[in-house]
Protein backbone atom coordinates (compact mmCIF):
# COMPACT_ATOMS: atom_id res chain seq x y z
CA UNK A 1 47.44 69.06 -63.42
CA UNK A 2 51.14 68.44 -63.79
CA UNK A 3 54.08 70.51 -62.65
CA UNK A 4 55.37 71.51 -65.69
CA UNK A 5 52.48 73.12 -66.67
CA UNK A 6 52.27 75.19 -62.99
CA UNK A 7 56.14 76.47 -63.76
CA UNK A 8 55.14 77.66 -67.36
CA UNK A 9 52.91 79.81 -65.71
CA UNK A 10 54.77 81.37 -62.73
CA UNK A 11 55.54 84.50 -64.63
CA UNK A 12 51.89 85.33 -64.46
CA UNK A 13 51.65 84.16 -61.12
CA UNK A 14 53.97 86.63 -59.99
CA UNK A 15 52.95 89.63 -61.86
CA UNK A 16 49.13 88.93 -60.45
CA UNK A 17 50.47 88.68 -57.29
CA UNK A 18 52.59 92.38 -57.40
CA UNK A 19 49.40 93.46 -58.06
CA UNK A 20 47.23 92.01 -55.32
CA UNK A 21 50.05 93.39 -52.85
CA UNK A 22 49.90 96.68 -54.34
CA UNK A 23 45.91 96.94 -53.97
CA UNK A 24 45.90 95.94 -50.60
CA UNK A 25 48.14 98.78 -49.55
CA UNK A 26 46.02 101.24 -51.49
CA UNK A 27 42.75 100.22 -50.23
CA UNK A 28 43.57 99.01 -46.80
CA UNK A 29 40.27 96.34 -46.62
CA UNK A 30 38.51 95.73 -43.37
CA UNK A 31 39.29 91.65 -44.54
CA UNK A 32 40.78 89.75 -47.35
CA UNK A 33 37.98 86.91 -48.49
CA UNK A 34 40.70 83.98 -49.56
CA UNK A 35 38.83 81.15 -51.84
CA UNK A 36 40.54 77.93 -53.16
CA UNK A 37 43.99 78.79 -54.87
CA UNK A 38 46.16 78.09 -51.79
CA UNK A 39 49.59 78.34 -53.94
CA UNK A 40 48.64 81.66 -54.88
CA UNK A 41 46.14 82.50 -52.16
CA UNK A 42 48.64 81.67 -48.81
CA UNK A 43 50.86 84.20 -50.48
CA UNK A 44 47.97 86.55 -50.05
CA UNK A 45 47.65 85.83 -46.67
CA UNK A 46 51.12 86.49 -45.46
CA UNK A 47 51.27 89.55 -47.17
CA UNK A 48 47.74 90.55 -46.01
CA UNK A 49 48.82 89.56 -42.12
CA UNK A 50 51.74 91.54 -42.37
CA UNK A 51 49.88 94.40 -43.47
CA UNK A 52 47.59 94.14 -40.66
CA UNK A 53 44.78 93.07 -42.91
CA UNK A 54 42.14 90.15 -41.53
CA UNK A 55 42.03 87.11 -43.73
CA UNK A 56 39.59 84.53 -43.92
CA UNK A 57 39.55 81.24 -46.04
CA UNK A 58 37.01 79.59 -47.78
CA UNK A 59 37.07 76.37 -49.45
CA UNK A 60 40.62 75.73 -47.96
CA UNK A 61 43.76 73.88 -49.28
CA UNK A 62 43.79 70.55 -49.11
CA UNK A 63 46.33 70.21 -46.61
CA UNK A 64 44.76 66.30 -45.65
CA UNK A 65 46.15 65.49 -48.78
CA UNK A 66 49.31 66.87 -49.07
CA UNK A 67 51.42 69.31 -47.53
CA UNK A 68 50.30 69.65 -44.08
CA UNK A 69 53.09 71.43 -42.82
CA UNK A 70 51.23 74.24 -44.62
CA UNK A 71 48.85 73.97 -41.62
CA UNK A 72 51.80 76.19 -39.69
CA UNK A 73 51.03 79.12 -42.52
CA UNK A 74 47.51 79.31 -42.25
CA UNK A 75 47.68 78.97 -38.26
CA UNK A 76 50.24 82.26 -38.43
CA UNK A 77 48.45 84.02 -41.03
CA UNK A 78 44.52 83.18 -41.00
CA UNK A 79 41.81 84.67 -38.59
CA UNK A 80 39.10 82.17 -39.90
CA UNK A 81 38.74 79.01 -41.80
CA UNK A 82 35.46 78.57 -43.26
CA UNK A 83 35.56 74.30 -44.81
CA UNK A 84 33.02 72.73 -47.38
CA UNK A 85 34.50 68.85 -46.33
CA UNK A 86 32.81 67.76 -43.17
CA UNK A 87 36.02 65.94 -41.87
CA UNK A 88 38.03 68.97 -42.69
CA UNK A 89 37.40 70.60 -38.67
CA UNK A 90 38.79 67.42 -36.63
CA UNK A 91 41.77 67.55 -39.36
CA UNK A 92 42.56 71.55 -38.45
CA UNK A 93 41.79 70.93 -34.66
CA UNK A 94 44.51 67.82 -34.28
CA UNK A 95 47.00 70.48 -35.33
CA UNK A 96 45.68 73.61 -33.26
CA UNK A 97 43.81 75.43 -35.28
CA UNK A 98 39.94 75.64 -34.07
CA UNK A 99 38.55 78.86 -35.76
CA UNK A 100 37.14 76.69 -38.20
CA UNK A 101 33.33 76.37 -39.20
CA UNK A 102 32.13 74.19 -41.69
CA UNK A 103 29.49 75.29 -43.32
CA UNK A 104 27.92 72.64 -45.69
CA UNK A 105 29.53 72.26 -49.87
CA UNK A 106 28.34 74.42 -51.99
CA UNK A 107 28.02 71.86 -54.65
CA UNK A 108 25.12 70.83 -53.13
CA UNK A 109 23.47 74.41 -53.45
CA UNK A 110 24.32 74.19 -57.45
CA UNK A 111 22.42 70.61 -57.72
CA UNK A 112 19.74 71.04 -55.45
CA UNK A 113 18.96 74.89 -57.64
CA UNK A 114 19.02 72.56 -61.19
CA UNK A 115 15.91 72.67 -62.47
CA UNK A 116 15.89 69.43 -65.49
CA UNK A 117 15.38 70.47 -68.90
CA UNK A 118 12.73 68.39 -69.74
CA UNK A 119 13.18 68.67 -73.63
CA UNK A 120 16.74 67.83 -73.23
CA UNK A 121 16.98 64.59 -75.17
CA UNK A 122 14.87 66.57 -77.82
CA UNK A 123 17.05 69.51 -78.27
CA UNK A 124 20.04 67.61 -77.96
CA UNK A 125 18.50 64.71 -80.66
CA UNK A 126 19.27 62.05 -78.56
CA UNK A 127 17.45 58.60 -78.23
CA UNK A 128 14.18 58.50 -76.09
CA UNK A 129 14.42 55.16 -75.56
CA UNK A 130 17.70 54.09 -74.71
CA UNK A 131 19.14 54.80 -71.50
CA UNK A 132 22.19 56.96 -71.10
CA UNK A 133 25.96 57.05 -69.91
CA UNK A 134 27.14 59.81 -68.88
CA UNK A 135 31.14 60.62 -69.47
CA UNK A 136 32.53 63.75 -67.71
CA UNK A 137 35.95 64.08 -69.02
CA UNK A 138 36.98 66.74 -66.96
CA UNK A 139 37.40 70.83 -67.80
CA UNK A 140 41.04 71.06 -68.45
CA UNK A 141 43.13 70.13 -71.84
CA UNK A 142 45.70 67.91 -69.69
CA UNK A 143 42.32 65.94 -68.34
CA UNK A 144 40.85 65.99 -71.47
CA UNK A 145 44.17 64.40 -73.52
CA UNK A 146 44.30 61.98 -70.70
CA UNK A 147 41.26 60.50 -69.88
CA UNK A 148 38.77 60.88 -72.83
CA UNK A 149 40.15 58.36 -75.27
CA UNK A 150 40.31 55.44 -72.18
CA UNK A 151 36.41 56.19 -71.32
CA UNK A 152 35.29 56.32 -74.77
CA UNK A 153 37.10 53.12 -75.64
CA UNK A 154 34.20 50.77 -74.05
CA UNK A 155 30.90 52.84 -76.01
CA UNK A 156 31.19 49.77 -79.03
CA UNK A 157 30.77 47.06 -76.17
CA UNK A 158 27.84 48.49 -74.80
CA UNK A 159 25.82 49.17 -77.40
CA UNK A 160 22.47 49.21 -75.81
CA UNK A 161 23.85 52.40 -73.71
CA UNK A 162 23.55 55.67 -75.50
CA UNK A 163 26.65 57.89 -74.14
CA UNK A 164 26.81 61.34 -74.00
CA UNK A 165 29.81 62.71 -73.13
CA UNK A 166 29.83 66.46 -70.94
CA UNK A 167 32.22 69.01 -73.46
CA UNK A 168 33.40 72.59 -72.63
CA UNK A 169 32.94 74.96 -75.38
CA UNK A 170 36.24 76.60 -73.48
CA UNK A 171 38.63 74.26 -74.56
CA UNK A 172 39.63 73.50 -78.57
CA UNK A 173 36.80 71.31 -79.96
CA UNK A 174 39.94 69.82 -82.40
CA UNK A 175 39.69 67.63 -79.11
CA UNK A 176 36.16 66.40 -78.65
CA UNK A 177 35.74 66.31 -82.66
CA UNK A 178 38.86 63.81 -83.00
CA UNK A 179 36.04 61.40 -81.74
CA UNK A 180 32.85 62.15 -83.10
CA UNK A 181 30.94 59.73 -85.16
CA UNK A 182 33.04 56.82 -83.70
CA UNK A 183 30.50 55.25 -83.21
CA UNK A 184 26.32 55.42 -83.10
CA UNK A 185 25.70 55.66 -79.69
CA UNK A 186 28.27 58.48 -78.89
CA UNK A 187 27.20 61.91 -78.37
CA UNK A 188 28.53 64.98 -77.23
CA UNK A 189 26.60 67.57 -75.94
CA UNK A 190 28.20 71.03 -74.38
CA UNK A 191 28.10 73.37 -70.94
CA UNK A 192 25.20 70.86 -69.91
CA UNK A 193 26.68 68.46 -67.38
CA UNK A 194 24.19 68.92 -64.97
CA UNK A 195 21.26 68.31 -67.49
CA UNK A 196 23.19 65.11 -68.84
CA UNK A 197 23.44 63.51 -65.23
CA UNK A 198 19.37 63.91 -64.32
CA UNK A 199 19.15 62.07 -67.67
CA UNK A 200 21.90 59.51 -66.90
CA UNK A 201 21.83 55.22 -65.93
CA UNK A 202 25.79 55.66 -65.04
CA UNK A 203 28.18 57.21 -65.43
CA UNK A 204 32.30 57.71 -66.04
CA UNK A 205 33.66 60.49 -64.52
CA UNK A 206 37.33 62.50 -63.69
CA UNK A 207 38.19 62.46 -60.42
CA UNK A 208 37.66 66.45 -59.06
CA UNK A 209 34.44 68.01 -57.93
CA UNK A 210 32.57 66.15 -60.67
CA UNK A 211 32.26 63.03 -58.94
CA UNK A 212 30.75 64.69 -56.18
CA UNK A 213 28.00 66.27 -58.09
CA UNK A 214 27.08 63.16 -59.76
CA UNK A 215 26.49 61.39 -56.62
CA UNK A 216 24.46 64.10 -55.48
CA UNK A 217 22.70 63.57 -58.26
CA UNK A 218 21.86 60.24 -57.59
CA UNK A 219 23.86 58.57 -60.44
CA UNK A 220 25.90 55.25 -59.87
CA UNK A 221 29.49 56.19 -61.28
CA UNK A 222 33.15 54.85 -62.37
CA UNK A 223 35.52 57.72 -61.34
CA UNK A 224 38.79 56.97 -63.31
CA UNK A 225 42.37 59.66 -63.36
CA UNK A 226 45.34 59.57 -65.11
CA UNK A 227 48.02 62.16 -65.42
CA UNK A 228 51.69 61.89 -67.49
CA UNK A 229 54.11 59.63 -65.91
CA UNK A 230 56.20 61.89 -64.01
CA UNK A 231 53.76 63.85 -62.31
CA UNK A 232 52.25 60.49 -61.00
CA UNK A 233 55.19 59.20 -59.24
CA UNK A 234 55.79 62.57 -57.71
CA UNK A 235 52.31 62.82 -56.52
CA UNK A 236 52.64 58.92 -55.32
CA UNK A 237 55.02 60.27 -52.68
CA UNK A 238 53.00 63.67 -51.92
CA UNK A 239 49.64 62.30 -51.63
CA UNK A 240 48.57 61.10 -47.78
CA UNK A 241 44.91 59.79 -48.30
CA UNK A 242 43.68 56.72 -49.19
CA UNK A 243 41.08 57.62 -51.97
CA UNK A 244 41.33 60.32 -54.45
CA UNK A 245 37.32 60.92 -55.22
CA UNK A 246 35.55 63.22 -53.38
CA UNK A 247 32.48 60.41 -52.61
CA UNK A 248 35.38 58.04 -51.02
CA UNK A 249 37.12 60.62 -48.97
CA UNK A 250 33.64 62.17 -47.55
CA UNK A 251 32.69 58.93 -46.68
CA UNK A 252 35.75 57.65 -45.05
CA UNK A 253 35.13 55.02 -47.14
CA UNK A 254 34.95 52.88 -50.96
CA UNK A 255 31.51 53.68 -52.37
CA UNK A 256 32.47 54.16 -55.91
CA UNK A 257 35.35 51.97 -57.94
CA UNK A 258 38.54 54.19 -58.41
CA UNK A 259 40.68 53.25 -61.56
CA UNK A 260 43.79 54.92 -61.35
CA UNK A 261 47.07 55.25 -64.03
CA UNK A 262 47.35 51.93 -65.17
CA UNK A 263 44.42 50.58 -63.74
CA UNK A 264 42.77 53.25 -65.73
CA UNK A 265 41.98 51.52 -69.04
CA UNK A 266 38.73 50.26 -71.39
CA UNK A 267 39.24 46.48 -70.06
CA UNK A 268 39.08 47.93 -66.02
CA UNK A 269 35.77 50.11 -67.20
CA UNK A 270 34.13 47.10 -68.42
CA UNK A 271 34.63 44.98 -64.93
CA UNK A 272 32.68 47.70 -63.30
CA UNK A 273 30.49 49.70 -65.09
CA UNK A 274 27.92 46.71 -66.38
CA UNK A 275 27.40 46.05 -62.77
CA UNK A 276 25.95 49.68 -62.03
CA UNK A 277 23.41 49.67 -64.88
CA UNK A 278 20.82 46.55 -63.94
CA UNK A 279 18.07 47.87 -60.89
CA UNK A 280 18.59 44.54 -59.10
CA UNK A 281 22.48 44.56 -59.48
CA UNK A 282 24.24 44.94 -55.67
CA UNK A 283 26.95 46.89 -57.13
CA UNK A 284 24.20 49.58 -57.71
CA UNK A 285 22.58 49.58 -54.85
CA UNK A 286 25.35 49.81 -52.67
CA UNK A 287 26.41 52.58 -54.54
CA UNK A 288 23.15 54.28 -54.30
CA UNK A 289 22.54 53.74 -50.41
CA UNK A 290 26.39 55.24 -50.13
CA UNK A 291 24.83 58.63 -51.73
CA UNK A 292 22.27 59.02 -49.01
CA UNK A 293 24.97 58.32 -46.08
CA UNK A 294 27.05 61.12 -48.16
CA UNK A 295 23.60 63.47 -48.33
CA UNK A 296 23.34 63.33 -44.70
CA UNK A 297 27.15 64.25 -44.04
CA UNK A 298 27.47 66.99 -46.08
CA UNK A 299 24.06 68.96 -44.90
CA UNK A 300 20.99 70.87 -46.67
CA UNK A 301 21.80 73.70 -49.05
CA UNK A 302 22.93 77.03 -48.04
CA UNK A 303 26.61 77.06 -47.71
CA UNK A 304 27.42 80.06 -49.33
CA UNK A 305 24.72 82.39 -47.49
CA UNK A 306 26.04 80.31 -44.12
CA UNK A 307 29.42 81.58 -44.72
CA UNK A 308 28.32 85.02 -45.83
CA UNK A 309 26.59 85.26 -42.55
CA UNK A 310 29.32 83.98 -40.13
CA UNK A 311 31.81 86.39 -41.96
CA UNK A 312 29.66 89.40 -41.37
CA UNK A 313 29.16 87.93 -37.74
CA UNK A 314 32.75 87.65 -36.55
CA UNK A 315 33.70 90.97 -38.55
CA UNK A 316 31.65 92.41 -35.85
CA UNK A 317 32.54 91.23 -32.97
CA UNK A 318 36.18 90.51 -33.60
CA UNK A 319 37.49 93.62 -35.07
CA UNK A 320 39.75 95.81 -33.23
């Protein structure tokens, strides 16, 4: 999301943290439940370990991108790992660590509990008979500034296309309404991603757990990221994978197209995304017979109450 950004907030950062440290010494849990956050959260751990306190991980950094020497932290300081990526156990067990379980995404819980709105084009007054693009911007400003103007660049060139693009009614709407009534077949419609994609041809969509999610739901996609200049070339030497969406990476391979910083612009969208929109078109199919390889690696629903139960499990028969 940018470094500067992360160092305007490590005030807060650090004043959260006192008093995370000073709660655990008070209350003295039987385990600390780490999710996500590993900046803040491997903190947590190390103070947590050194208070005697069991920690386990869920949804754990993402050292196979960057910064696997972190691997050494979490192998000192964390009892269990508990990973939503199914390649994420072979990458722990090449550098020692083996309490790992993985236990399935809980993405796919979220899509496979959607239930479609089937007045949704009705409430939201948008064309019955004109098929849809989806755009998923992202949730953050720093997404929003740098990816929304680039994706809706291309609606005037496909004008047959209605697009709808996903807002957040958390963020400013100065920045959604900068581009409303550009054009005819531009909408916007708020906190209803999920309901846009069952309703969506294609799509365009920020790299993150988005992209994910839309291929779960079945919808051929362009994932595109851009960030300011000089958090890109420091990330250029941090990052150690070879894709950065979430559909590529599970399946060890290039199902989707990836248009990155400068290949990130309205001309690049328009070499792709016509291809994913015709039934017959390859492009589409491929990416469509990709999504059921990715169904099958990632598992049925049921992640969370999977991890719930192995917690309680190893609570019990590993405490001292």
């Amino acid at each position: 999301m940018g470094f500067a950004e992360i160092l305007g907030a490590l005030p807060k950062f650090r004043r959260l943290l006192q008093e995370v440290t000073a709660d655990l010494r008070t209350h003295r849990p039987d385990v600390v439940v780490l999710v996500d956050f590993g900046g803040f959260n491997l903190r947590v751990a190390r103070i947590a370990k050194k208070l005697g306190i069991r920690v386990y991980y869920y949804i754990t950094p993402k050292l196979w991108a960057w910064g696997a020497g972190r691997a050494k932290t979490i192998a000192r300081t964390v009892d269990r790992l508990f990973l939503i990526l199914p390649f994420e156990p072979a990458f722990f067990a090449e550098r020692g660590i083996t309490r790992a379980d993985y236990v399935g995404n809980p993405v796919a819980d979220d899509v496979a509990a959607h239930r479609p709105d089937p007045q949704f084009r009705h409430r939201h007054q948008l064309p019955l008979d004109v098929p849809l693009i989806a755009v998923l911007p992202g949730s953050r400003r720093q997404e929003l500034e740098e990816s929304l103007h680039v994706m809706l660049s291309v609606v005037n060139a496909v004008p047959d296309h209605h697009f709808v693009v996903a807002g957040v009614s958390n963020l400013d709407q100065g920045y959604y309404a900068h581009f409303e009534g550009r054009a005819p077949n531009l909408s916007f419609v708020f906190d209803d991603a999920y309901n846009i994609l069952a309703n969506s041809r294609a799509a365009l969509v920020t790299s993150g757990t988005a992209t994910l999610e839309t291929a779960l739901f079945g919808v051929p996609q362009v994932v595109c990221y851009a960030t300011g200049l000089v958090t890109y070339q420091i990330v250029r030497l941090l990052i150690r994978v070879p894709f950065i969406s979430l559909v590529n990476l599970i399946a060890g391979r290039k199902i989707v197209p990836e248009l990155i910083q400068n290949d990130f612009t309205g001309r690049s969208i328009l070499e792709v995304l016509p291809a994913l929109l015709a039934d017959d078109s390859p492009a589409r199919q491929v990416q469509l017979a990709g999504y059921a390889e990715l169904q099958a690696k990632i598992g049925q629903p049921g992640a969370p109450e999977q991890t719930a139960r192995l917690m309680l499990d190893y609570l019990r028969t590993e405490a001292t």
